[in-house]
PDB file of N, CA and C in Angstrom:
ATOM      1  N   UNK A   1     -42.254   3.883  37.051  1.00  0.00           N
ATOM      2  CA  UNK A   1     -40.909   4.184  36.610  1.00  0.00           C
ATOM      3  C   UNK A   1     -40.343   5.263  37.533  1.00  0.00           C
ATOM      4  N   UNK A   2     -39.508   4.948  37.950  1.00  0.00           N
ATOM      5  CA  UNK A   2     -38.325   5.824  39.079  1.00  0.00           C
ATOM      6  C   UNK A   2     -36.944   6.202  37.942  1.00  0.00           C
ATOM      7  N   UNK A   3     -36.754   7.659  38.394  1.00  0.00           N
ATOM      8  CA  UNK A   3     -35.311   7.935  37.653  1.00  0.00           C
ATOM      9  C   UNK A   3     -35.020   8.425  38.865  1.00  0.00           C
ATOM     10  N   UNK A   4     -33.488   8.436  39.214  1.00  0.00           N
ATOM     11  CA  UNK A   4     -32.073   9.058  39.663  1.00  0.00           C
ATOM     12  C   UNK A   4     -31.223   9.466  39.210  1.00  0.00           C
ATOM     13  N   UNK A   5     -30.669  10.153  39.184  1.00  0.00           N
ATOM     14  CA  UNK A   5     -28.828  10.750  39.202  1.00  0.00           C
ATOM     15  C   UNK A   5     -27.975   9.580  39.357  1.00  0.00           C
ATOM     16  N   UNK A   6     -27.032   8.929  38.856  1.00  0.00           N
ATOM     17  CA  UNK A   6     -26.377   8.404  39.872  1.00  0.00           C
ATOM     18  C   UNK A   6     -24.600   8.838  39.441  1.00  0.00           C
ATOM     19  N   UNK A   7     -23.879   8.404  39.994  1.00  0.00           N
ATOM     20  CA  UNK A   7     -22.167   8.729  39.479  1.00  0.00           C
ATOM     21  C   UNK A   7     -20.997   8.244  39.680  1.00  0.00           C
ATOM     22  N   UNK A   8     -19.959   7.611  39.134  1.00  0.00           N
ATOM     23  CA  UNK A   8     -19.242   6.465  40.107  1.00  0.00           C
ATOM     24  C   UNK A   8     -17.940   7.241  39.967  1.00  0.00           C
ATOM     25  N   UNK A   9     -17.230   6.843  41.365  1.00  0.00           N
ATOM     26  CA  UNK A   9     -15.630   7.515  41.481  1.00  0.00           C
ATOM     27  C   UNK A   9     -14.621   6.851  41.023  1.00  0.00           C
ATOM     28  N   UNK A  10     -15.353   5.665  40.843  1.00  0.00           N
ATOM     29  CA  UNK A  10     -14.008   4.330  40.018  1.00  0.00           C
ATOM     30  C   UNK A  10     -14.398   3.293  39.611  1.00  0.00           C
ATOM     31  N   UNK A  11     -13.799   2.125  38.781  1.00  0.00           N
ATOM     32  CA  UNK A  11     -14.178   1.166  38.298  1.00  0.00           C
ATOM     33  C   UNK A  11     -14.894  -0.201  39.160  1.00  0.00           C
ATOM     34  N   UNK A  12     -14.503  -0.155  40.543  1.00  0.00           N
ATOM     35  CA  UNK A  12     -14.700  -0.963  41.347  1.00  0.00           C
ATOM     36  C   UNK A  12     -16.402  -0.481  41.610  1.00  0.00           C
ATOM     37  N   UNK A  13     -16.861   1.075  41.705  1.00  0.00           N
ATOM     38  CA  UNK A  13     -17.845   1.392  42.309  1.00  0.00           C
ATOM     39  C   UNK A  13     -19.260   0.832  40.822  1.00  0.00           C
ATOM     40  N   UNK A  14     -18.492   0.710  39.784  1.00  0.00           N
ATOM     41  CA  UNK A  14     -19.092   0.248  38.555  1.00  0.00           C
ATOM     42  C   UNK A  14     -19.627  -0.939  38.490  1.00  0.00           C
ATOM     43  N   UNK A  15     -18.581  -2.027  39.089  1.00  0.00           N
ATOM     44  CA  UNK A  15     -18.994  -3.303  39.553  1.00  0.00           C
ATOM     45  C   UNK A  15     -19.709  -3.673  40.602  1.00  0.00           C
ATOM     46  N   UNK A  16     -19.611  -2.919  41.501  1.00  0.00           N
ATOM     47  CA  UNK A  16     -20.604  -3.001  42.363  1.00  0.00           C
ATOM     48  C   UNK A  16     -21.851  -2.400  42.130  1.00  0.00           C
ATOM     49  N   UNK A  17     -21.836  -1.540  41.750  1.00  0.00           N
ATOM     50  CA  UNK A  17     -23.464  -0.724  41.026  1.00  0.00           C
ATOM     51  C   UNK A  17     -24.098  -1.813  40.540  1.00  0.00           C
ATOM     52  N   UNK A  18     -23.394  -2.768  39.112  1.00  0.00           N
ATOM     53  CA  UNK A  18     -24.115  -3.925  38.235  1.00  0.00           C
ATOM     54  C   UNK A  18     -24.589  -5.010  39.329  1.00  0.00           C
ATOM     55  N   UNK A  19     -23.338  -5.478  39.874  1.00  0.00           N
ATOM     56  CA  UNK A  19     -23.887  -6.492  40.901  1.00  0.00           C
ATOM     57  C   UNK A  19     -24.827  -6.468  41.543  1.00  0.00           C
ATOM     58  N   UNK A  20     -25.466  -5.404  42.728  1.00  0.00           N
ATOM     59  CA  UNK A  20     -26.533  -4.828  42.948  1.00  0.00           C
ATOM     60  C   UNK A  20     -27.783  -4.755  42.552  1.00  0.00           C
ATOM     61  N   UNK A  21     -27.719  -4.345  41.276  1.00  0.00           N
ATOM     62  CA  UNK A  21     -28.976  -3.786  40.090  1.00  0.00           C
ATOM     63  C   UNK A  21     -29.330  -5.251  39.566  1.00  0.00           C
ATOM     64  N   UNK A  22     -28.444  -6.396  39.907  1.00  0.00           N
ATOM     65  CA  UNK A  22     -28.767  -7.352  39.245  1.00  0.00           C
ATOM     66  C   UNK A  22     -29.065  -8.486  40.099  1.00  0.00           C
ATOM     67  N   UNK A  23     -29.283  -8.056  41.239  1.00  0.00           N
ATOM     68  CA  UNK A  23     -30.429  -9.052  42.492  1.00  0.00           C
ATOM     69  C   UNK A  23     -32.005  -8.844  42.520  1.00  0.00           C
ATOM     70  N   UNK A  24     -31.729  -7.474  41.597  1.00  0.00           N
ATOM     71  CA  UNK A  24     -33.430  -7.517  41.639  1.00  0.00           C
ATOM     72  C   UNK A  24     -34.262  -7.643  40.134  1.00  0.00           C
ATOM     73  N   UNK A  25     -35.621  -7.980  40.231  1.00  0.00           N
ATOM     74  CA  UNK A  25     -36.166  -8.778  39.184  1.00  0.00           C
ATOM     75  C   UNK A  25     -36.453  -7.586  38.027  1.00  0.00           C
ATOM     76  N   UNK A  26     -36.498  -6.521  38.098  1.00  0.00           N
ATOM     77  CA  UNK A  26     -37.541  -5.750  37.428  1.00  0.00           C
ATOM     78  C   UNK A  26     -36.153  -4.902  36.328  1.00  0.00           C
ATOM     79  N   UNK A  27     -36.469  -4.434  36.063  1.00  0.00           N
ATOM     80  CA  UNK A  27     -35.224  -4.003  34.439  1.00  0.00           C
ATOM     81  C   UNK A  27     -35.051  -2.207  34.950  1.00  0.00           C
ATOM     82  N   UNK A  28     -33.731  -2.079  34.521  1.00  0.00           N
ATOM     83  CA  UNK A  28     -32.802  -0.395  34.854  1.00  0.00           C
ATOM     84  C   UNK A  28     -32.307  -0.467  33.570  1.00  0.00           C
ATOM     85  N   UNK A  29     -32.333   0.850  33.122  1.00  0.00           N
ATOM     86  CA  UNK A  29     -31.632   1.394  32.180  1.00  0.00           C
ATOM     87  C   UNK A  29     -30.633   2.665  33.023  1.00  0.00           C
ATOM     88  N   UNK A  30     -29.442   2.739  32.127  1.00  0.00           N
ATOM     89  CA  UNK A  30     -28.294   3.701  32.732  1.00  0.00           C
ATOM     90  C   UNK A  30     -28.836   5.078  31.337  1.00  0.00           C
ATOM     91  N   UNK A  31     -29.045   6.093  31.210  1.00  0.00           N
ATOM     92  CA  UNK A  31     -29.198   6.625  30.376  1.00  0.00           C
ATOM     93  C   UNK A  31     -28.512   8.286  30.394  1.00  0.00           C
ATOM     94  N   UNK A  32     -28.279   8.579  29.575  1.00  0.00           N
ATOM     95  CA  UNK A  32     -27.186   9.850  29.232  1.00  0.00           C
ATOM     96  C   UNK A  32     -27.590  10.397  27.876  1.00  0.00           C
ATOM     97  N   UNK A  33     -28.436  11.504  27.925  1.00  0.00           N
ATOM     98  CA  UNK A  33     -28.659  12.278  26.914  1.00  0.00           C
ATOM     99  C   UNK A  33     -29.418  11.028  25.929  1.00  0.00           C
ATOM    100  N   UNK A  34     -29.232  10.595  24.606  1.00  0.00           N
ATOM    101  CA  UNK A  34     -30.277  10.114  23.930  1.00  0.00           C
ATOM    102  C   UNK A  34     -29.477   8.534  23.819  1.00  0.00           C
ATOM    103  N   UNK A  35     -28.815   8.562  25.033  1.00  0.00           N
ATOM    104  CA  UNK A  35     -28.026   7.057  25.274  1.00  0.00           C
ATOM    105  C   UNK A  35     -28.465   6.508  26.216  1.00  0.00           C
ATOM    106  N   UNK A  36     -28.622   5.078  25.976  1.00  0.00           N
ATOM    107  CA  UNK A  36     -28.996   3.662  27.211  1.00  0.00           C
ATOM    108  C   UNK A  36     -28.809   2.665  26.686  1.00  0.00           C
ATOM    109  N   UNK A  37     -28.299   1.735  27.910  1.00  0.00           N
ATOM    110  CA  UNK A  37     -27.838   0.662  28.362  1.00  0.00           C
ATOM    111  C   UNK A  37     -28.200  -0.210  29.308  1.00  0.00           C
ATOM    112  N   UNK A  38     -28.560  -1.311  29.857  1.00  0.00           N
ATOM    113  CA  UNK A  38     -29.001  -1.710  30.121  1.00  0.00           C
ATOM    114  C   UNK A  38     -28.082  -2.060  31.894  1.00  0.00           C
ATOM    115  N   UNK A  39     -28.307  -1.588  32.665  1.00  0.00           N
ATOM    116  CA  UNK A  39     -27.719  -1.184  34.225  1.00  0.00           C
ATOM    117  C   UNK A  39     -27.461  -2.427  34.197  1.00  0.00           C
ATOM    118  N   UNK A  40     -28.183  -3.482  34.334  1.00  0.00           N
ATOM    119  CA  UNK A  40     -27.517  -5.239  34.109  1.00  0.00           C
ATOM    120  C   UNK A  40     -26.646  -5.348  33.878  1.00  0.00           C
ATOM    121  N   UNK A  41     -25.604  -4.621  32.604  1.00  0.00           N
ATOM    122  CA  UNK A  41     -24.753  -4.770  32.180  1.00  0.00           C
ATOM    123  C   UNK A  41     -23.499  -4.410  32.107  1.00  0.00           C
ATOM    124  N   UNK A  42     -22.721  -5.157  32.389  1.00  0.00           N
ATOM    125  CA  UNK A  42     -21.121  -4.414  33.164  1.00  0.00           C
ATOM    126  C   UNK A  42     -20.339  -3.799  31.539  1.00  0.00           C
ATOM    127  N   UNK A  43     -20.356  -4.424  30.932  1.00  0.00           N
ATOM    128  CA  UNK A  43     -19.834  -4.027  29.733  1.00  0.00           C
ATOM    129  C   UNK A  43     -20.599  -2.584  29.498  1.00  0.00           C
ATOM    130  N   UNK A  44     -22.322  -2.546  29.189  1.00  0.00           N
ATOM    131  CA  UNK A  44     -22.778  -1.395  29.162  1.00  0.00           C
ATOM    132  C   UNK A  44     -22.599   0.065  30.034  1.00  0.00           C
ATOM    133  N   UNK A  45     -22.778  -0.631  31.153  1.00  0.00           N
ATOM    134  CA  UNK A  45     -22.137   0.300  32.880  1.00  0.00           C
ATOM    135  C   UNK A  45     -21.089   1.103  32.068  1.00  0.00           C
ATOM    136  N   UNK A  46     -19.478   0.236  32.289  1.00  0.00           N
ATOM    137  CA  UNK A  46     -18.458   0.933  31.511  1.00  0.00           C
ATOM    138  C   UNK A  46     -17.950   1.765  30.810  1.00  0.00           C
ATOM    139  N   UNK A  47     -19.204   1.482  29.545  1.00  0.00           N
ATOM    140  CA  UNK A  47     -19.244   2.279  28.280  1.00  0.00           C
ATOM    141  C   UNK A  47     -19.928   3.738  28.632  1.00  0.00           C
ATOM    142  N   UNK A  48     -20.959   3.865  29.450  1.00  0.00           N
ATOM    143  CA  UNK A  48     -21.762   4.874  29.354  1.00  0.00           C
ATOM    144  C   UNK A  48     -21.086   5.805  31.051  1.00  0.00           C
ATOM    145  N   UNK A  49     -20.306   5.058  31.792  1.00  0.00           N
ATOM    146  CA  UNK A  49     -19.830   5.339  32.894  1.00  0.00           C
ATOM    147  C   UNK A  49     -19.619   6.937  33.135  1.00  0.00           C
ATOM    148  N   UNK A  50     -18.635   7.409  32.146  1.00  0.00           N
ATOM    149  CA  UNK A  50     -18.260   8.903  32.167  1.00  0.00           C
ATOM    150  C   UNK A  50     -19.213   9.838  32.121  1.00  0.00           C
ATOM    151  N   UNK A  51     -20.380  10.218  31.148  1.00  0.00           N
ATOM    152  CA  UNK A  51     -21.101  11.011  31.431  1.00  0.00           C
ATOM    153  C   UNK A  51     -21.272  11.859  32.198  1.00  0.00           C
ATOM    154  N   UNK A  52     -21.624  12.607  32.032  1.00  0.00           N
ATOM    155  CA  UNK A  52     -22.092  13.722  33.300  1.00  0.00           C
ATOM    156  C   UNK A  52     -23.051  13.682  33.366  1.00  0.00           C
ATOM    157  N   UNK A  53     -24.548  13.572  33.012  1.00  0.00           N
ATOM    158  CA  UNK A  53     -25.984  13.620  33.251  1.00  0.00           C
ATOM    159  C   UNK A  53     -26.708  12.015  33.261  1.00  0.00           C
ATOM    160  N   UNK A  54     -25.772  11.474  33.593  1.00  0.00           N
ATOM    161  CA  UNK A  54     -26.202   9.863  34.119  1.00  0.00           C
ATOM    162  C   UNK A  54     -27.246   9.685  34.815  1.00  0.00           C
ATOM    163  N   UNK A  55     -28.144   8.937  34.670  1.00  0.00           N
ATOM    164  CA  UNK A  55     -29.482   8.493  35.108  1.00  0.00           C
ATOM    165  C   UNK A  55     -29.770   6.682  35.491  1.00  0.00           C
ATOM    166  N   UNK A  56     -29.967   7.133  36.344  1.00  0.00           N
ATOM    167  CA  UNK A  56     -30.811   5.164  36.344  1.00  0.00           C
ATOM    168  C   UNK A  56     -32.010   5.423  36.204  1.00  0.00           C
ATOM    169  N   UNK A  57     -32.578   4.650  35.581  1.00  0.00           N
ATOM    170  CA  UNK A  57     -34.363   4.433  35.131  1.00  0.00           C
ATOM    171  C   UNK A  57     -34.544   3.240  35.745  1.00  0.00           C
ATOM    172  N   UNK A  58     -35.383   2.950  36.702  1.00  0.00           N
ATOM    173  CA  UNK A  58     -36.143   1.696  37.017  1.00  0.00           C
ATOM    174  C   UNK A  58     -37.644   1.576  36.456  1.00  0.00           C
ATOM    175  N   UNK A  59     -37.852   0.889  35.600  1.00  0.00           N
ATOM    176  CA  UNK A  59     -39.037   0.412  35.118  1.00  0.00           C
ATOM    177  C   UNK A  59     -39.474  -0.762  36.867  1.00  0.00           C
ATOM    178  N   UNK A  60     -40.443  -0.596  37.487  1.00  0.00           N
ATOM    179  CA  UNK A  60     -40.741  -1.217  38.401  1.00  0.00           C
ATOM    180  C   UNK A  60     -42.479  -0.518  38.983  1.00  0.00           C
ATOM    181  N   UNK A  61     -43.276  -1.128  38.849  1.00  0.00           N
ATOM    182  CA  UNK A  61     -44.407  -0.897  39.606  1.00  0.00           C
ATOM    183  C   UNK A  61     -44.277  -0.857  41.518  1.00  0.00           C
ATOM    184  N   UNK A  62     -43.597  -2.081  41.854  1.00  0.00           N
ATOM    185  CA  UNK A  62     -43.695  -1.837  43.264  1.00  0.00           C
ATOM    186  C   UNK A  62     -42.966  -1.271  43.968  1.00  0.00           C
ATOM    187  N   UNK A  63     -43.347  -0.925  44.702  1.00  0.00           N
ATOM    188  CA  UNK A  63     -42.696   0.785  45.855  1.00  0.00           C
ATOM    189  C   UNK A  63     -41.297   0.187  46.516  1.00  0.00           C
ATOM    190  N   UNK A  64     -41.992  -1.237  46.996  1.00  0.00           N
ATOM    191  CA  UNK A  64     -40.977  -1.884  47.865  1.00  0.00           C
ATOM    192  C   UNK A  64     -39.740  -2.427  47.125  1.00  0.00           C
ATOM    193  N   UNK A  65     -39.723  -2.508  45.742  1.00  0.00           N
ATOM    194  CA  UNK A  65     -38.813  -3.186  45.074  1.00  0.00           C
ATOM    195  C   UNK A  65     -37.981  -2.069  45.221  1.00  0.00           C
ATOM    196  N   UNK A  66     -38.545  -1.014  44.812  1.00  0.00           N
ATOM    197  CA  UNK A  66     -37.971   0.336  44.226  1.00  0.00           C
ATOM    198  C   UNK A  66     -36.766   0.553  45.246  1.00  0.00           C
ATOM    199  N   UNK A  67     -37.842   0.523  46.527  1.00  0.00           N
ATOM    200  CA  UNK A  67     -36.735   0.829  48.100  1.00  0.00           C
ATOM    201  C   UNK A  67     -35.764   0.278  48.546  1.00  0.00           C
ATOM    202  N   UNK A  68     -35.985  -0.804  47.835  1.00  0.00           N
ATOM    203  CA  UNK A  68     -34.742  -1.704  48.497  1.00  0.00           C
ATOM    204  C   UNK A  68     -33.846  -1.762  47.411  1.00  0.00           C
ATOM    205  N   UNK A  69     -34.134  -1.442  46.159  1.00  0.00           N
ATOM    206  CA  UNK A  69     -32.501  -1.175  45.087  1.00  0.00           C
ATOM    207  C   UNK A  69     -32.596  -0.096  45.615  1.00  0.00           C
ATOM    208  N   UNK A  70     -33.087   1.304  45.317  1.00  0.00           N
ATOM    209  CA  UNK A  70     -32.372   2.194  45.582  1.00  0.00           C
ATOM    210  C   UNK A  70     -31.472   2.323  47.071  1.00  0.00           C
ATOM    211  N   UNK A  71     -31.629   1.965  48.231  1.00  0.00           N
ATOM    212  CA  UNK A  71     -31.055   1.517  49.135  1.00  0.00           C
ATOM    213  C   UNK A  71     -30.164   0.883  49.049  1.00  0.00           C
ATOM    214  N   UNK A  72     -29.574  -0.094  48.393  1.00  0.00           N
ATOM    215  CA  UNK A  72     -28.688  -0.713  47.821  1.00  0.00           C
ATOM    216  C   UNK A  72     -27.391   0.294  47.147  1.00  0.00           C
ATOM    217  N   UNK A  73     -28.327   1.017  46.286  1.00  0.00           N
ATOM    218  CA  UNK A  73     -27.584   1.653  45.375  1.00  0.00           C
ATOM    219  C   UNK A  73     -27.311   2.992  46.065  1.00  0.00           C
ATOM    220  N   UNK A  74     -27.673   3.529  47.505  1.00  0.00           N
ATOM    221  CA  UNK A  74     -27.131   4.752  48.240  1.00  0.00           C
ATOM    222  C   UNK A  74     -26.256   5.638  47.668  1.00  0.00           C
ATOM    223  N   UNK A  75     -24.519   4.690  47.371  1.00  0.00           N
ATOM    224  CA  UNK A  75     -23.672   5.252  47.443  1.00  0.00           C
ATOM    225  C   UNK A  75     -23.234   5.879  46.227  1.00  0.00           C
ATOM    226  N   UNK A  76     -24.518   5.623  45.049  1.00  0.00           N
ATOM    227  CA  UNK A  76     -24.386   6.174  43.728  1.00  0.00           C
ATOM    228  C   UNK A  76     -24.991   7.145  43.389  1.00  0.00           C
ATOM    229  N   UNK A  77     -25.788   7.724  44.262  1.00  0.00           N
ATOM    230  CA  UNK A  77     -27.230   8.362  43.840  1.00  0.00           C
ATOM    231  C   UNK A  77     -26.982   9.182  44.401  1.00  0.00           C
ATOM    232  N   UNK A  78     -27.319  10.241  43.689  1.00  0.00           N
ATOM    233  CA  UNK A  78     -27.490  11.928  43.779  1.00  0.00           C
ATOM    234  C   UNK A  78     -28.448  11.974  45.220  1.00  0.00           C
ATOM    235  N   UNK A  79     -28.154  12.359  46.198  1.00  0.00           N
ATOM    236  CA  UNK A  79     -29.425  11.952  47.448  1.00  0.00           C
ATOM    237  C   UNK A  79     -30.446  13.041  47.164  1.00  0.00           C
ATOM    238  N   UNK A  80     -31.618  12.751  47.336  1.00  0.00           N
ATOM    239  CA  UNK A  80     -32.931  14.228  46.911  1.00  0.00           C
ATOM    240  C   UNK A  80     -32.828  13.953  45.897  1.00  0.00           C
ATOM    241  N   UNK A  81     -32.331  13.582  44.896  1.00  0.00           N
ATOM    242  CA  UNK A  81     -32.956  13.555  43.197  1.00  0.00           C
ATOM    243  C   UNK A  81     -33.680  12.913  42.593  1.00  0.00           C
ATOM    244  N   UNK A  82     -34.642  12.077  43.480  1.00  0.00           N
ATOM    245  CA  UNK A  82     -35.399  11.089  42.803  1.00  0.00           C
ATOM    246  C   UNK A  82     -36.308  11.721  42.566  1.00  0.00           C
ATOM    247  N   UNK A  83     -36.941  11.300  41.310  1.00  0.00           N
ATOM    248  CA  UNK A  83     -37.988  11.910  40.365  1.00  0.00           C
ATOM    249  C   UNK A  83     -38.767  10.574  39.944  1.00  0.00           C
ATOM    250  N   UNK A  84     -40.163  10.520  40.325  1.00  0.00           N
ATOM    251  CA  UNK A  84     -41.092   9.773  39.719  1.00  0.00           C
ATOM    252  C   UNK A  84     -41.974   9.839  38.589  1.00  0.00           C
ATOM    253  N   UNK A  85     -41.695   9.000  37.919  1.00  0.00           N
ATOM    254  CA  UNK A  85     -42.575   9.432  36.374  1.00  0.00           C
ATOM    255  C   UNK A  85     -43.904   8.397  35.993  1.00  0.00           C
ATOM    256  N   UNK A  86     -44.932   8.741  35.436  1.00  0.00           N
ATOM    257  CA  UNK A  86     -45.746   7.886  35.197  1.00  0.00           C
ATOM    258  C   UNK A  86     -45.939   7.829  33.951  1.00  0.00           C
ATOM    259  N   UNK A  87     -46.127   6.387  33.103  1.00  0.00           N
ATOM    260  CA  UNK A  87     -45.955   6.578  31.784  1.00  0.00           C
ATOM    261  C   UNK A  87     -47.206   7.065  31.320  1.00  0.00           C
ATOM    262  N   UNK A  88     -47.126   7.871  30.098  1.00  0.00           N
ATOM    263  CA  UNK A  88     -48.213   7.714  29.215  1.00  0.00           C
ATOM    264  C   UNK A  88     -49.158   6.475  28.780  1.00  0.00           C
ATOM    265  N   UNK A  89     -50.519   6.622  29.340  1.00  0.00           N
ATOM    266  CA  UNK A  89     -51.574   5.377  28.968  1.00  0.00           C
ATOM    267  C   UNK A  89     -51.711   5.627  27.499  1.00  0.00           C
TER     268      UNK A  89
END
């Protein structure tokens, strides 16, 4: 599991965030304080958009998946803020 920052300047950068997040196989949550949504989702995107402490969560085991959304997703992401988490066994 990978978290980021991420933050959008307008509605267009919203649609493109979903579009993106949704070429790859493995599941994102958008999350804000004790709120989430499912990054897949443009309706969800929307709703949770404003926030200020916005997060993407990638649930993803492989490194390479990881690299190439977040690469994708550059122009959203806090740059330096990625934080790797490992779940509790």
């Amino acid at each position: 599991m990978v978290e980021v920052n991420v933050g959008f300047r307008q509605a267009e950068d919203i649609v493109h965030f979903v579009e993106t997040v949704q070429q790859f196989p493995c599941h994102a949550d958008l999350v804000s304080g004790n709120r989430a949504v499912d990054a897949k989702s443009l309706m969800g995107a929307f709703a949770i958009s404003q926030a200020s402490d916005l997060r993407l969560v990638i649930y993803e085991n492989s490194q390479k998946v990881i690299n190439e959304m977040l690469s994708g997703l550059q122009d959203f992401t806090a740059k330096g803020k990625k934080k790797s988490c490992v779940p509790f066994a």
